[in-house]
N, C-alpha and C. Protein backbone atom coordinates (compact mmCIF):
# COMPACT_ATOMS: atom_id res chain seq x y z
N UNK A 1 130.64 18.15 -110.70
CA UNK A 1 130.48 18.07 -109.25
C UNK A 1 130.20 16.62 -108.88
N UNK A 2 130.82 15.76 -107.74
CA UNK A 2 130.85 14.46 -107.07
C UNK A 2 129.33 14.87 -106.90
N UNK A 3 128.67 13.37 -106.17
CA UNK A 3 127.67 13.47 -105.41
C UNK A 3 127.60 14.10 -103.67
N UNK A 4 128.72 14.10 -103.58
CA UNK A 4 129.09 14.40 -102.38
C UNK A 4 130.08 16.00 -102.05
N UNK A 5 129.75 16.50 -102.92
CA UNK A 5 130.67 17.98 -102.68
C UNK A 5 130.06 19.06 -102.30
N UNK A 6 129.20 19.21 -102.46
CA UNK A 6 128.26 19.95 -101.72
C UNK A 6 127.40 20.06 -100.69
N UNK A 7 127.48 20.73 -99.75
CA UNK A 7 126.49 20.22 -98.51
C UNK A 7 125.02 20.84 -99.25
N UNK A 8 124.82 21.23 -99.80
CA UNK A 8 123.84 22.48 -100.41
C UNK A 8 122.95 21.70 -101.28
N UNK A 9 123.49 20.62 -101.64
CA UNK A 9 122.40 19.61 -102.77
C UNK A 9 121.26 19.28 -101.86
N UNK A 10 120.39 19.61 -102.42
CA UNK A 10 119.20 18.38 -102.18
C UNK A 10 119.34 17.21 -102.29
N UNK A 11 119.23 16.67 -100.51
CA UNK A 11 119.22 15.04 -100.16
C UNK A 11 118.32 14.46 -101.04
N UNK A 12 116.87 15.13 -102.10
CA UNK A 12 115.84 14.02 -102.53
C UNK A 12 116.66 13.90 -103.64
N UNK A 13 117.65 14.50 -104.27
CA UNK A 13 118.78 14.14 -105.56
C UNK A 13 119.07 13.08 -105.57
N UNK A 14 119.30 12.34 -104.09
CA UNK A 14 120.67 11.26 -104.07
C UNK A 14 119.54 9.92 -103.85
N UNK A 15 117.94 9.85 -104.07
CA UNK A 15 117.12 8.82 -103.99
C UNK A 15 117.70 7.60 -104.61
N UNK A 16 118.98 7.20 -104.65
CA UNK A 16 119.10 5.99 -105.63
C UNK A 16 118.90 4.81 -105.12
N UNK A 17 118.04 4.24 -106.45
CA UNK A 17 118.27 2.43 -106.50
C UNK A 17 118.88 1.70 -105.84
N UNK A 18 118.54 0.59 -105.53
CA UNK A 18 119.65 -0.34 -105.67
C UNK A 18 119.91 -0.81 -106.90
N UNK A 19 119.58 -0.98 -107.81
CA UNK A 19 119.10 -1.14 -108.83
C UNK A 19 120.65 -0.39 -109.59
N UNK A 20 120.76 0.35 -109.13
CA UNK A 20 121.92 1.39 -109.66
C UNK A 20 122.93 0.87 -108.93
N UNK A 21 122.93 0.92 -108.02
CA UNK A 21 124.79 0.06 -107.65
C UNK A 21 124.98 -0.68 -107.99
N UNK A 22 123.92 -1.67 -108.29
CA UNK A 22 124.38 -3.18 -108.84
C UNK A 22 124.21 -2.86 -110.62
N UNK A 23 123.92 -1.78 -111.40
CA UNK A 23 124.19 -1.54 -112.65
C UNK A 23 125.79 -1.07 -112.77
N UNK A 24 125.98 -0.26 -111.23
CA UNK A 24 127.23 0.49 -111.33
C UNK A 24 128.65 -0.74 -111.60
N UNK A 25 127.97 -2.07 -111.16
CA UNK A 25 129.15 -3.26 -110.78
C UNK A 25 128.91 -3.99 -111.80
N UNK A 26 127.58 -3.93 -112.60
CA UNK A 26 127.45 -4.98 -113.86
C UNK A 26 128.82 -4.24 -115.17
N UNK A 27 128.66 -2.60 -115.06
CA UNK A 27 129.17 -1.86 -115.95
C UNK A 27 130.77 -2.08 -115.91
N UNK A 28 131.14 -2.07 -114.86
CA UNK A 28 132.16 -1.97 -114.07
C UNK A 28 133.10 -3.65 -114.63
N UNK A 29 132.14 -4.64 -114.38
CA UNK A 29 132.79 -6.20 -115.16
C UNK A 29 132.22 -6.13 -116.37
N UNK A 30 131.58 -5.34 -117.10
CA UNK A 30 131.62 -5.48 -119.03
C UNK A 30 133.33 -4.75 -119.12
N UNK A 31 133.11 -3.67 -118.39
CA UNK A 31 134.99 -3.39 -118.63
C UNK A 31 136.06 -4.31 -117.84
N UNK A 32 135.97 -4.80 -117.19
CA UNK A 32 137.07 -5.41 -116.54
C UNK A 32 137.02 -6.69 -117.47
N UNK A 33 135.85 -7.21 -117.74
CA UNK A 33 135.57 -8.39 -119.04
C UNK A 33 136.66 -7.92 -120.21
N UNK A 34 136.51 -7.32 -120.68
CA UNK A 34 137.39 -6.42 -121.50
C UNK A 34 139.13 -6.61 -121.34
N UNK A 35 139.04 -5.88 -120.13
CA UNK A 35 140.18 -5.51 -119.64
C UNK A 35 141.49 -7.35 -119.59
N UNK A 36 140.23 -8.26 -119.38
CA UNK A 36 141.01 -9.39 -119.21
C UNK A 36 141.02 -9.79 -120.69
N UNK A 37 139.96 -9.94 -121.88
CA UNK A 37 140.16 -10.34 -123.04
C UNK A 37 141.84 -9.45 -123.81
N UNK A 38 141.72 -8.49 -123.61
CA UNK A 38 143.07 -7.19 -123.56
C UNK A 38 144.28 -7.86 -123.37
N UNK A 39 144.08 -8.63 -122.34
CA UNK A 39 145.13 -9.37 -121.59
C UNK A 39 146.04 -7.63 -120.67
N UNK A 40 145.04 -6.78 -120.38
CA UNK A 40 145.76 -5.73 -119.45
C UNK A 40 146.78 -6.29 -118.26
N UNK A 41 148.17 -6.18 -118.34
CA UNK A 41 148.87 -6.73 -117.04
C UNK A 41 148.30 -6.48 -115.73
N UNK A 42 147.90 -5.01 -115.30
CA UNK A 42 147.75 -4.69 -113.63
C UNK A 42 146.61 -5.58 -113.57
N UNK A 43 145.13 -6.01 -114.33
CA UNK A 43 144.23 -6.54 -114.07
C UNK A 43 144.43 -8.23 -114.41
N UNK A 44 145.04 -8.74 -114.90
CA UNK A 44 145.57 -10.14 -115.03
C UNK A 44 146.20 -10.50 -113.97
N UNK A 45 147.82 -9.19 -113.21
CA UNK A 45 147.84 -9.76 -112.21
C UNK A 45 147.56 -9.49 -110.99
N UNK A 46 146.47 -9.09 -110.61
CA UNK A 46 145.39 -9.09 -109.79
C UNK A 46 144.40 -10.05 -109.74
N UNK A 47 144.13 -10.51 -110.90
CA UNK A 47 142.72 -11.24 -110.90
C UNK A 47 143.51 -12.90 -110.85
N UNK A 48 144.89 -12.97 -111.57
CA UNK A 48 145.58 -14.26 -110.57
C UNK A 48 145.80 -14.39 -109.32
N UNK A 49 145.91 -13.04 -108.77
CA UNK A 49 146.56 -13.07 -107.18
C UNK A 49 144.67 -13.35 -106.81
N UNK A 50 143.72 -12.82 -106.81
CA UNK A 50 142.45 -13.28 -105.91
C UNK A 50 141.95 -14.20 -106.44
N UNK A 51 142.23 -15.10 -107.93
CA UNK A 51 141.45 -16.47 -107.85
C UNK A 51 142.46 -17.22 -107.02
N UNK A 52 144.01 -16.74 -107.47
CA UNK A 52 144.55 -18.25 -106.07
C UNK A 52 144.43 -17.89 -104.42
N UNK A 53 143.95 -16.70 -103.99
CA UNK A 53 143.29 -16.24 -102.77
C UNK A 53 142.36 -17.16 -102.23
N UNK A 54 141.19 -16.64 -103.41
CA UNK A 54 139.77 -17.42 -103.05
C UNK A 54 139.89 -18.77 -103.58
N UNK A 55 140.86 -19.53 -104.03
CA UNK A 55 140.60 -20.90 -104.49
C UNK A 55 139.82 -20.91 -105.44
N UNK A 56 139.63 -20.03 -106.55
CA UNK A 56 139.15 -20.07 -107.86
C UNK A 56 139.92 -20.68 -108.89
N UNK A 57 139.09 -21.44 -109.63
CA UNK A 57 140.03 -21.86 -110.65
C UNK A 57 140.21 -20.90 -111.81
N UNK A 58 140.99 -20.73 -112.76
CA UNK A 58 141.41 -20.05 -113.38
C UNK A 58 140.36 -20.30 -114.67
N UNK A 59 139.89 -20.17 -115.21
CA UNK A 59 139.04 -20.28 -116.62
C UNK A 59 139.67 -20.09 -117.64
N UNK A 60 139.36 -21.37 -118.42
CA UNK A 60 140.11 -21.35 -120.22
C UNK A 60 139.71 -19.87 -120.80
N UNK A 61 138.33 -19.59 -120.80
CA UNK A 61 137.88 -17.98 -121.42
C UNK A 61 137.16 -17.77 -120.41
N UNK A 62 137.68 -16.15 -120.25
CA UNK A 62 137.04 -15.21 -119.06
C UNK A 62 134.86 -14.70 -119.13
N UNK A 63 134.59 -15.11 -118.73
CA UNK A 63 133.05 -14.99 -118.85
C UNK A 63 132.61 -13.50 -117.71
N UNK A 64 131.05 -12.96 -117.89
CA UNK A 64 130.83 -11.78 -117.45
C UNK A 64 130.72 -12.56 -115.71
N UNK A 65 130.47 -13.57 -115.78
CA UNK A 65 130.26 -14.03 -114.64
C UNK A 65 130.87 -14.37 -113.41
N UNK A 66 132.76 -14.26 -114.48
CA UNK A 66 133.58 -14.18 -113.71
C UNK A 66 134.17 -12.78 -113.63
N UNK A 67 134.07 -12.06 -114.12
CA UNK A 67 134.10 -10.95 -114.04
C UNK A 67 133.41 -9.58 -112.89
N UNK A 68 132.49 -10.62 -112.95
CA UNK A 68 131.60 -9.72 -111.76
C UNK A 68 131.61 -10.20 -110.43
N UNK A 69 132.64 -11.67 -110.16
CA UNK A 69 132.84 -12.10 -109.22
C UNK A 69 134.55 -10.82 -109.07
N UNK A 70 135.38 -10.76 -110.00
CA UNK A 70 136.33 -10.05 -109.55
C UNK A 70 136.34 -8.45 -109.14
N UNK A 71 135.00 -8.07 -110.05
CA UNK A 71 134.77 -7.00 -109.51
C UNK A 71 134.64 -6.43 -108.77
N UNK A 72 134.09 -7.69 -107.93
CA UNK A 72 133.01 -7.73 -106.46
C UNK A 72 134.24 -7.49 -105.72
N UNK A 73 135.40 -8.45 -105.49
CA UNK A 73 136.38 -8.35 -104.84
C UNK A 73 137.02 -6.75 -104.54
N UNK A 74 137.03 -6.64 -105.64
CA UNK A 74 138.18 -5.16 -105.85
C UNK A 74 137.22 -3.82 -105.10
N UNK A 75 136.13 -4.08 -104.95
CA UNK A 75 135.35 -2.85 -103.92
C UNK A 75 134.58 -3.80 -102.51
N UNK A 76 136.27 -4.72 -102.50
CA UNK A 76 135.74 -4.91 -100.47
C UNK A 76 134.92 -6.46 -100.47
N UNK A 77 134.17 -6.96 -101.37
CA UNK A 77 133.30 -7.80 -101.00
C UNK A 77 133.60 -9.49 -101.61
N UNK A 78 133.24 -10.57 -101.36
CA UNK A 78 133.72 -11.75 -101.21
C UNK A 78 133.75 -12.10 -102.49
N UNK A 79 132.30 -12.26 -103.15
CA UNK A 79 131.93 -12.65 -105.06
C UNK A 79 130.56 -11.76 -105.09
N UNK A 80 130.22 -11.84 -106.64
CA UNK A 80 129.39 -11.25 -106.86
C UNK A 80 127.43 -11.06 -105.69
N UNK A 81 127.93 -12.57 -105.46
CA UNK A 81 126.69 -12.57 -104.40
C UNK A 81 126.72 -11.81 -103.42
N UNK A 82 127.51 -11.93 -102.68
CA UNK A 82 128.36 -11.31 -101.68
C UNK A 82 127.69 -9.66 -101.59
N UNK A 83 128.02 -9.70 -103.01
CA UNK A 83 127.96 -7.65 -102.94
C UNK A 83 126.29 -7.17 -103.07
N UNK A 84 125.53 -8.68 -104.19
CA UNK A 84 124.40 -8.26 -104.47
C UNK A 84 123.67 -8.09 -103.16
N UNK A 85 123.82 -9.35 -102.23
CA UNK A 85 123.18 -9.03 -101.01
C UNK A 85 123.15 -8.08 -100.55
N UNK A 86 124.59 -6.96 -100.35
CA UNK A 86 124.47 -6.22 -99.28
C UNK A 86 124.22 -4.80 -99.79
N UNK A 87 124.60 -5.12 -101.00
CA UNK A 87 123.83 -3.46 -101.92
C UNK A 87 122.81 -3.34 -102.37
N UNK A 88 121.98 -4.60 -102.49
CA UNK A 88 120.59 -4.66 -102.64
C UNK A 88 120.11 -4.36 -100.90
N UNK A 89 120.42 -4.03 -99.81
CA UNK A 89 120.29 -4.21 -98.63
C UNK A 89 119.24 -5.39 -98.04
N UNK A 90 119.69 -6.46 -98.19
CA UNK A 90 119.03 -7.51 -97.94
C UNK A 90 120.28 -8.09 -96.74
N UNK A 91 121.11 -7.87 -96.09
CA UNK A 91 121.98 -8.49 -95.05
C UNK A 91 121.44 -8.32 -93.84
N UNK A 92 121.89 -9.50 -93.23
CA UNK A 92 121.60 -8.82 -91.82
C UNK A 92 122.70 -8.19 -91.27
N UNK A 93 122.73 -7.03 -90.11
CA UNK A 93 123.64 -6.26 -89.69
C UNK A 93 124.23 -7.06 -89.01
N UNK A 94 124.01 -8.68 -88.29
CA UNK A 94 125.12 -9.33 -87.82
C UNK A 94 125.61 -10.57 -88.98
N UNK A 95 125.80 -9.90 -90.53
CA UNK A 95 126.15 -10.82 -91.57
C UNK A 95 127.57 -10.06 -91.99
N UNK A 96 128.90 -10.46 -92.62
CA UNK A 96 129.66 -9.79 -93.22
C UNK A 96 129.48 -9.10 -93.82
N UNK A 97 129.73 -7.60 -93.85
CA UNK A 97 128.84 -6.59 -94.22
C UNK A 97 129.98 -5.91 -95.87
N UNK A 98 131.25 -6.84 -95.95
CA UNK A 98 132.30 -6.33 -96.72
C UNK A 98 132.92 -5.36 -96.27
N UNK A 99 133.97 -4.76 -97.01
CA UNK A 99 135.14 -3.74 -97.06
C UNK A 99 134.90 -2.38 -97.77
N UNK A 100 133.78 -2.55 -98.49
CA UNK A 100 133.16 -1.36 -99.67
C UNK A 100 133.81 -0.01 -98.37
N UNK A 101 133.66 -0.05 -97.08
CA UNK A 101 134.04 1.31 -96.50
C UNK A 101 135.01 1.12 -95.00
N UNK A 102 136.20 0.70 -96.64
CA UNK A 102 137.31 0.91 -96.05
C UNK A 102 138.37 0.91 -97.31
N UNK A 103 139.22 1.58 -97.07
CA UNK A 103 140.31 1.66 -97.85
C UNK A 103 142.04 1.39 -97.04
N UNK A 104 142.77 1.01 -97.68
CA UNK A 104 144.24 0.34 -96.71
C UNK A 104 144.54 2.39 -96.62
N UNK A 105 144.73 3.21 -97.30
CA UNK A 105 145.01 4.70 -97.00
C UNK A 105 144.42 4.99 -95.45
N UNK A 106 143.88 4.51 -94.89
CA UNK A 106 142.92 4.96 -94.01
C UNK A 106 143.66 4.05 -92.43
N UNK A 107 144.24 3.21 -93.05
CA UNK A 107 145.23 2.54 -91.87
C UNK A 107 146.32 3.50 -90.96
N UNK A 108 146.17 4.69 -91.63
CA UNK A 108 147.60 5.81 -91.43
C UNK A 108 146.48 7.20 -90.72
N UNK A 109 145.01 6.78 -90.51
CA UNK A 109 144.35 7.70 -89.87
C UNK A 109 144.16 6.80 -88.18
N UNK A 110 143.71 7.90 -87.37
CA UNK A 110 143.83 7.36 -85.90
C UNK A 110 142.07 6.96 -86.22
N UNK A 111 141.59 5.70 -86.26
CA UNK A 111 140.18 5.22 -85.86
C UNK A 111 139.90 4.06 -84.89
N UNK A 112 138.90 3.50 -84.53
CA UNK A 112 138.54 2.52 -84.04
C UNK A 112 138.01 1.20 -83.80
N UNK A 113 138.27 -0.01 -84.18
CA UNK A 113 137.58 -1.26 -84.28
C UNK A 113 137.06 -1.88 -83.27
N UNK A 114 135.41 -1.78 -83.64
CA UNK A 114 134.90 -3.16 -82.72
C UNK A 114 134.04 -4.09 -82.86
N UNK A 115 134.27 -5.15 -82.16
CA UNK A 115 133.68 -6.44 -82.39
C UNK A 115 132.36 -6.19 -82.83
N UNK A 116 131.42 -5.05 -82.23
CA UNK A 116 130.11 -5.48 -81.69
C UNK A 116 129.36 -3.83 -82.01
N UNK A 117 128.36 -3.97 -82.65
CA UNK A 117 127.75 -2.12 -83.11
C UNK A 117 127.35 -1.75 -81.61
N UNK A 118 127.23 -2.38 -80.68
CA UNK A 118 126.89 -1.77 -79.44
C UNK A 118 128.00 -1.03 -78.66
N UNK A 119 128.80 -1.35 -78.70
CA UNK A 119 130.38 -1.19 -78.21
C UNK A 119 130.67 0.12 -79.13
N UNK A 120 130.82 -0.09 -80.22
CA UNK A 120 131.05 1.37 -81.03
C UNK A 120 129.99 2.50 -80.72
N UNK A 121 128.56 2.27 -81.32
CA UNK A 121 127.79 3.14 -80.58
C UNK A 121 128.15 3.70 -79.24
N UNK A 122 128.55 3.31 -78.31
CA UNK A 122 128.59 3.37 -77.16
C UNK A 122 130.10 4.49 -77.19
N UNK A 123 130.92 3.99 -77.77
CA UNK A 123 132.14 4.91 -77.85
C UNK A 123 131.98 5.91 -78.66
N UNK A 124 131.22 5.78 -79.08
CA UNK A 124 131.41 7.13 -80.41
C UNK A 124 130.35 8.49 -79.54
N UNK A 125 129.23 8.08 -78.84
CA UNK A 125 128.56 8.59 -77.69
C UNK A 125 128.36 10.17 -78.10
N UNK A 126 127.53 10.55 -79.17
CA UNK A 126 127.59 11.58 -80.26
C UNK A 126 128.67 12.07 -80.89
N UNK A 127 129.15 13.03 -80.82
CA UNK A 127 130.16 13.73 -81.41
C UNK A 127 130.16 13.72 -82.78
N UNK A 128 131.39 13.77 -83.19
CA UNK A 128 131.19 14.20 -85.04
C UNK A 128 131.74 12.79 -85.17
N UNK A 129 131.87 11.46 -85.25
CA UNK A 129 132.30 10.29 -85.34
C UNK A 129 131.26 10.06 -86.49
N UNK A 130 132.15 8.64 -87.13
CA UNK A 130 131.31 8.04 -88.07
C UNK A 130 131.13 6.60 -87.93
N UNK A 131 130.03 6.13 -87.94
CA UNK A 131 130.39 4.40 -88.09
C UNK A 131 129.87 3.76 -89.46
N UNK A 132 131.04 2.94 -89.46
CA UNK A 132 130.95 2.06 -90.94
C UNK A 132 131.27 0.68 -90.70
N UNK A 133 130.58 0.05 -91.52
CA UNK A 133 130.72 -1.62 -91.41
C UNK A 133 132.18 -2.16 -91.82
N UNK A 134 132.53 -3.20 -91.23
CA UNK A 134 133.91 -3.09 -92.01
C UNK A 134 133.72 -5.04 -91.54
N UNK A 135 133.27 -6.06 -92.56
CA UNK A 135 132.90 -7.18 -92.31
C UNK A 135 132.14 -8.02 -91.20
N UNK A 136 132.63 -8.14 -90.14
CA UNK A 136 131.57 -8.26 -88.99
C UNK A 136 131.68 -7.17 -87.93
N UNK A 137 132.40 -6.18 -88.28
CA UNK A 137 133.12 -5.24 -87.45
C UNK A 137 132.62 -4.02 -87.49
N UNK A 138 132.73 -3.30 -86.56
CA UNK A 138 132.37 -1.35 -86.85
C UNK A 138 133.74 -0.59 -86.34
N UNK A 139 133.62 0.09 -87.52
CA UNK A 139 134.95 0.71 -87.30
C UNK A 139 134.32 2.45 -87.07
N UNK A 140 135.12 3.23 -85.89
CA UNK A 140 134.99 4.42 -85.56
C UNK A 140 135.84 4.96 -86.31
N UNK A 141 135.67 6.26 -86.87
CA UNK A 141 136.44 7.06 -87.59
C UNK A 141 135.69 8.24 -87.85
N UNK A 142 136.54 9.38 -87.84
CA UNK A 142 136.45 11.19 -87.89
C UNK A 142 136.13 11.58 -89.29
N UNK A 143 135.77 13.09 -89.53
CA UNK A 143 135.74 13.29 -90.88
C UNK A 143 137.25 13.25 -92.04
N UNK A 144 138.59 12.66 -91.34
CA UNK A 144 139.42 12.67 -92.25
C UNK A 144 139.23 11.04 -92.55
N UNK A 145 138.57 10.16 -92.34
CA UNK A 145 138.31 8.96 -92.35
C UNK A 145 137.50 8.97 -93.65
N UNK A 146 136.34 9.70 -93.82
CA UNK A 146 135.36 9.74 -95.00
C UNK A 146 136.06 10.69 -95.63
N UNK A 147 136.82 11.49 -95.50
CA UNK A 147 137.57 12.20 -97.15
C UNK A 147 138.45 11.05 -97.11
N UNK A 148 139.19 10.46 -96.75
CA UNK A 148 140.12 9.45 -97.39
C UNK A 148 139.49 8.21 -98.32
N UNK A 149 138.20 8.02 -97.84
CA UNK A 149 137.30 7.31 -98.86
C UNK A 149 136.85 7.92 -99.80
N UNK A 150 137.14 9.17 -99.99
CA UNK A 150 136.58 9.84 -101.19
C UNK A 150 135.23 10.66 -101.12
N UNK A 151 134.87 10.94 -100.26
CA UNK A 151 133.73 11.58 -99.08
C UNK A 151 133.17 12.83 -98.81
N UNK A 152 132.79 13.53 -98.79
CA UNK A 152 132.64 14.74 -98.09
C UNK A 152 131.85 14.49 -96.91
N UNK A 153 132.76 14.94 -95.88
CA UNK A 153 131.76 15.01 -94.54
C UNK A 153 131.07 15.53 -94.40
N UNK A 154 130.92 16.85 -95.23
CA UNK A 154 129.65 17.65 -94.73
C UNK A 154 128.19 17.60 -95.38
N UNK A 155 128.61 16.04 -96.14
CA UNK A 155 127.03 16.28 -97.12
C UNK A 155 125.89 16.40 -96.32
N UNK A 156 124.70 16.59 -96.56
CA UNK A 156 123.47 16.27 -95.84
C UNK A 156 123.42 14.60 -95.39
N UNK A 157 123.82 14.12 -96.55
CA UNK A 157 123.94 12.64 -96.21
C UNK A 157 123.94 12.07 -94.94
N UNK A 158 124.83 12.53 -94.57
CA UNK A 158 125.30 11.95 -93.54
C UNK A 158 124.73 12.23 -92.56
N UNK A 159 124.13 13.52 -92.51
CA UNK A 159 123.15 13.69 -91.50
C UNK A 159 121.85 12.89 -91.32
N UNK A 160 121.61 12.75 -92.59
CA UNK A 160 120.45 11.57 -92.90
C UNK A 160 120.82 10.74 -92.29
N UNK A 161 121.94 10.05 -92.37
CA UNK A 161 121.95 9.15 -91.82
C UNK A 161 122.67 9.00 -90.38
N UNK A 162 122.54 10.14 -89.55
CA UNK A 162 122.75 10.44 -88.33
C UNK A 162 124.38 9.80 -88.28
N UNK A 163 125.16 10.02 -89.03
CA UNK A 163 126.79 9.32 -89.04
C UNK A 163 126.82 7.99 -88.55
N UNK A 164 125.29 7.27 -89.00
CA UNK A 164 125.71 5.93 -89.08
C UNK A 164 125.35 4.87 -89.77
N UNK A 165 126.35 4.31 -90.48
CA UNK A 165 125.61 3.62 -91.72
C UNK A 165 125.30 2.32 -91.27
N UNK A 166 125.03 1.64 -90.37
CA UNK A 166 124.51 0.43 -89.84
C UNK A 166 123.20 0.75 -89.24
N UNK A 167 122.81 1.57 -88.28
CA UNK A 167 121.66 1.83 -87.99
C UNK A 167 120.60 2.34 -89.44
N UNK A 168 120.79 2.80 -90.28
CA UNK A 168 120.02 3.52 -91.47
C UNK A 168 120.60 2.43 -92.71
N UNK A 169 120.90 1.35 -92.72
CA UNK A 169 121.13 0.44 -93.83
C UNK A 169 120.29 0.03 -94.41
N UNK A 170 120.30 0.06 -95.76
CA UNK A 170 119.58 0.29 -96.49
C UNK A 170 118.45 1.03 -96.84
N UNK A 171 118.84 2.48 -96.16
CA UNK A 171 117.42 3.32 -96.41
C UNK A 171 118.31 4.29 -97.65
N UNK A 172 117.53 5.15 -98.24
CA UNK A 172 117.65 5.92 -99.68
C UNK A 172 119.04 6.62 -99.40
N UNK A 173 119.23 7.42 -98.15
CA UNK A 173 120.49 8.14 -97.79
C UNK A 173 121.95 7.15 -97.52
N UNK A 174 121.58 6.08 -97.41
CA UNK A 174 122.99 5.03 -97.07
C UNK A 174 122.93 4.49 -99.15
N UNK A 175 122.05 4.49 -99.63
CA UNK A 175 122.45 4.08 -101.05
C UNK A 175 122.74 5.05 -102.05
N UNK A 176 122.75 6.38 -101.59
CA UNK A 176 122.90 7.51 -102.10
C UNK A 176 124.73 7.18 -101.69
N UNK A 177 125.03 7.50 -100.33
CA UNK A 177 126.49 7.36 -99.90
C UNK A 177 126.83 5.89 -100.36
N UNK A 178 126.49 4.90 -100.55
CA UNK A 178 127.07 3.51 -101.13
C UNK A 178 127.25 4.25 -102.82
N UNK A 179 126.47 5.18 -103.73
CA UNK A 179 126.90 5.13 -104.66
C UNK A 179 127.85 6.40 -104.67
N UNK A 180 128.40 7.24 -104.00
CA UNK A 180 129.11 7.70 -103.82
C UNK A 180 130.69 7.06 -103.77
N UNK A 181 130.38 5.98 -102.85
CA UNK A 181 131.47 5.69 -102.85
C UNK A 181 132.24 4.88 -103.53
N UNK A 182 131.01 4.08 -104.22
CA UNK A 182 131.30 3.20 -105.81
C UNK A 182 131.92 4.27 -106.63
N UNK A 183 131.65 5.68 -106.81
CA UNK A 183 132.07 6.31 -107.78
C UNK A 183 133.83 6.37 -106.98
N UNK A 184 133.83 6.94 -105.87
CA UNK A 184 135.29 7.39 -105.42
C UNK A 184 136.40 6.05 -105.35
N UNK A 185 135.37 4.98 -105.83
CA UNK A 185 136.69 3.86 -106.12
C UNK A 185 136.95 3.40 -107.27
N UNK A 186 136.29 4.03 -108.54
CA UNK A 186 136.27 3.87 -109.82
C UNK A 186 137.95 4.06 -110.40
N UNK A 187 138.23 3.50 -111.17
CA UNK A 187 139.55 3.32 -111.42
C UNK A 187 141.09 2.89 -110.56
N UNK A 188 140.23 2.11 -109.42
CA UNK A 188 141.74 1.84 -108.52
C UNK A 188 141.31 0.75 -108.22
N UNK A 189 142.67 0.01 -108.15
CA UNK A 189 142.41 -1.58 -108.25
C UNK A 189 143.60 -2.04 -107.34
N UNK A 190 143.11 -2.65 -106.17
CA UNK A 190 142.34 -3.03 -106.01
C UNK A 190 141.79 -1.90 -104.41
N UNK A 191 140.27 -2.37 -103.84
CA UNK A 191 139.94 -1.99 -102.21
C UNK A 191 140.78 -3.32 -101.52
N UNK A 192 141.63 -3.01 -101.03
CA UNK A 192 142.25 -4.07 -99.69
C UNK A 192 143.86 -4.44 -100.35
N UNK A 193 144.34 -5.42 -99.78
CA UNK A 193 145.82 -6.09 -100.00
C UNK A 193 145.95 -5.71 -101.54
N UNK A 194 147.09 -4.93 -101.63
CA UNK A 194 147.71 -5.16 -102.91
C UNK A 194 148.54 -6.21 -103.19
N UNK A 195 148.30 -7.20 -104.41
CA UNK A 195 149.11 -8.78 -104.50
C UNK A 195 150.78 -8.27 -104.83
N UNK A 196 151.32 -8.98 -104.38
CA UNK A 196 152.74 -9.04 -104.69
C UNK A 196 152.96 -10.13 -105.16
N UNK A 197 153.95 -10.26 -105.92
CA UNK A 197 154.87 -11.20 -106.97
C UNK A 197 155.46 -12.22 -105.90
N UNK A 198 155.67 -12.11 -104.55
CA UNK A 198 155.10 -13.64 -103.95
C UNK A 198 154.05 -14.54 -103.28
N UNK A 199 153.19 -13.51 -103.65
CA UNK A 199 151.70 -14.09 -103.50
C UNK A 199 151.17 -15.17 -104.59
N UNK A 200 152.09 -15.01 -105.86
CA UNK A 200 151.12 -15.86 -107.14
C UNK A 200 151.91 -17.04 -107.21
């Protein structure tokens, strides 16, 4: 069973760490570390297409350090700092908050972007809506929005967190759903632009 498949679990289950997402991303670049010593093609050419993105230089030997900077990338967020900040919940809500909740599948659902969490709040004006950070942005979106992230809408979760993960950031129920959704992106590479062969 996901963390999220049941509405019926006990919310005190999902108390997690931060401590744990950022183990979930250390674990995550010992394999992708791997994956590049391997010389694996899909992760070589990926991890060429976002160092010549980000203006990274390429490294004679791949280190954990670069590794956990590509990691960072591939679930939404800039480099490793990037992610520690905002999964340790140390950001401010008017800081780039990353991509961790968003997926390009989700471009083909009807949702909403706005500049400003007041503006969304304001549109979403109860109902069954969800808001999620999406870099400096809040994006509105329905419960086919969170199953396309890999989701269940009906967890308690979400009630915890009154369907909004900017107002309740960083409390136990938004790091319960942050490791949820670390799990529902486990094995897909990358979150955002897939590189093409004239990108490198």
């Amino acid at each position: 069973m996901s963390l999220c498949e049941s509405s019926a679990i006990d919310v005190a289950a999902f108390d997690v760490a931060a401590g744990d997402l950022l183990r979930e991303v250390k674990i995550r670049a010992r394999l992708r570390l791997k994956d590049l010593a391997d010389e694996v093609p899909d992760v070589l050419f990926y991890t060429r297409w976002i160092c010549r993105k980000r203006r990274w230089v390429l490294p004679s030997q791949w280190r954990l350090s670069h590794a956990l900077n590509i990691v960072s990338t591939e679930i939404g967020f800039q480099d490793w700092e990037h992610a520690r900040r905002v999964l340790e919940g140390r950001a401010q809500l008017s800081d780039d908050l990353g991509g961790l909740w968003y997926d390009l599948r989700c471009q083909f659902l009807l949702n909403n972007w706005f500049s400003t969490y007041a503006d969304a709040k304001a549109f979403r004006c109860g109902g069954a809506r969800f808001l999620f950070p999406f870099g400096k942005q809040v994006i509105v979106g329905g419960e086919n929005f969170v199953r396309t992230l890999g989701l269940d809408p009906a967890s308690p979760l979400w009630r915890e967190v009154n369907h909004d993960l900017l107002a309740h950031y960083g409390t136990s129920a938004w790091r319960a759903l942050c490791s949820a959704r670390l799990a529902a992106t486990r094995g897909r590479l990358p979150v955002g632009r897939v590189p093409t062969a004239r990108n490198l």
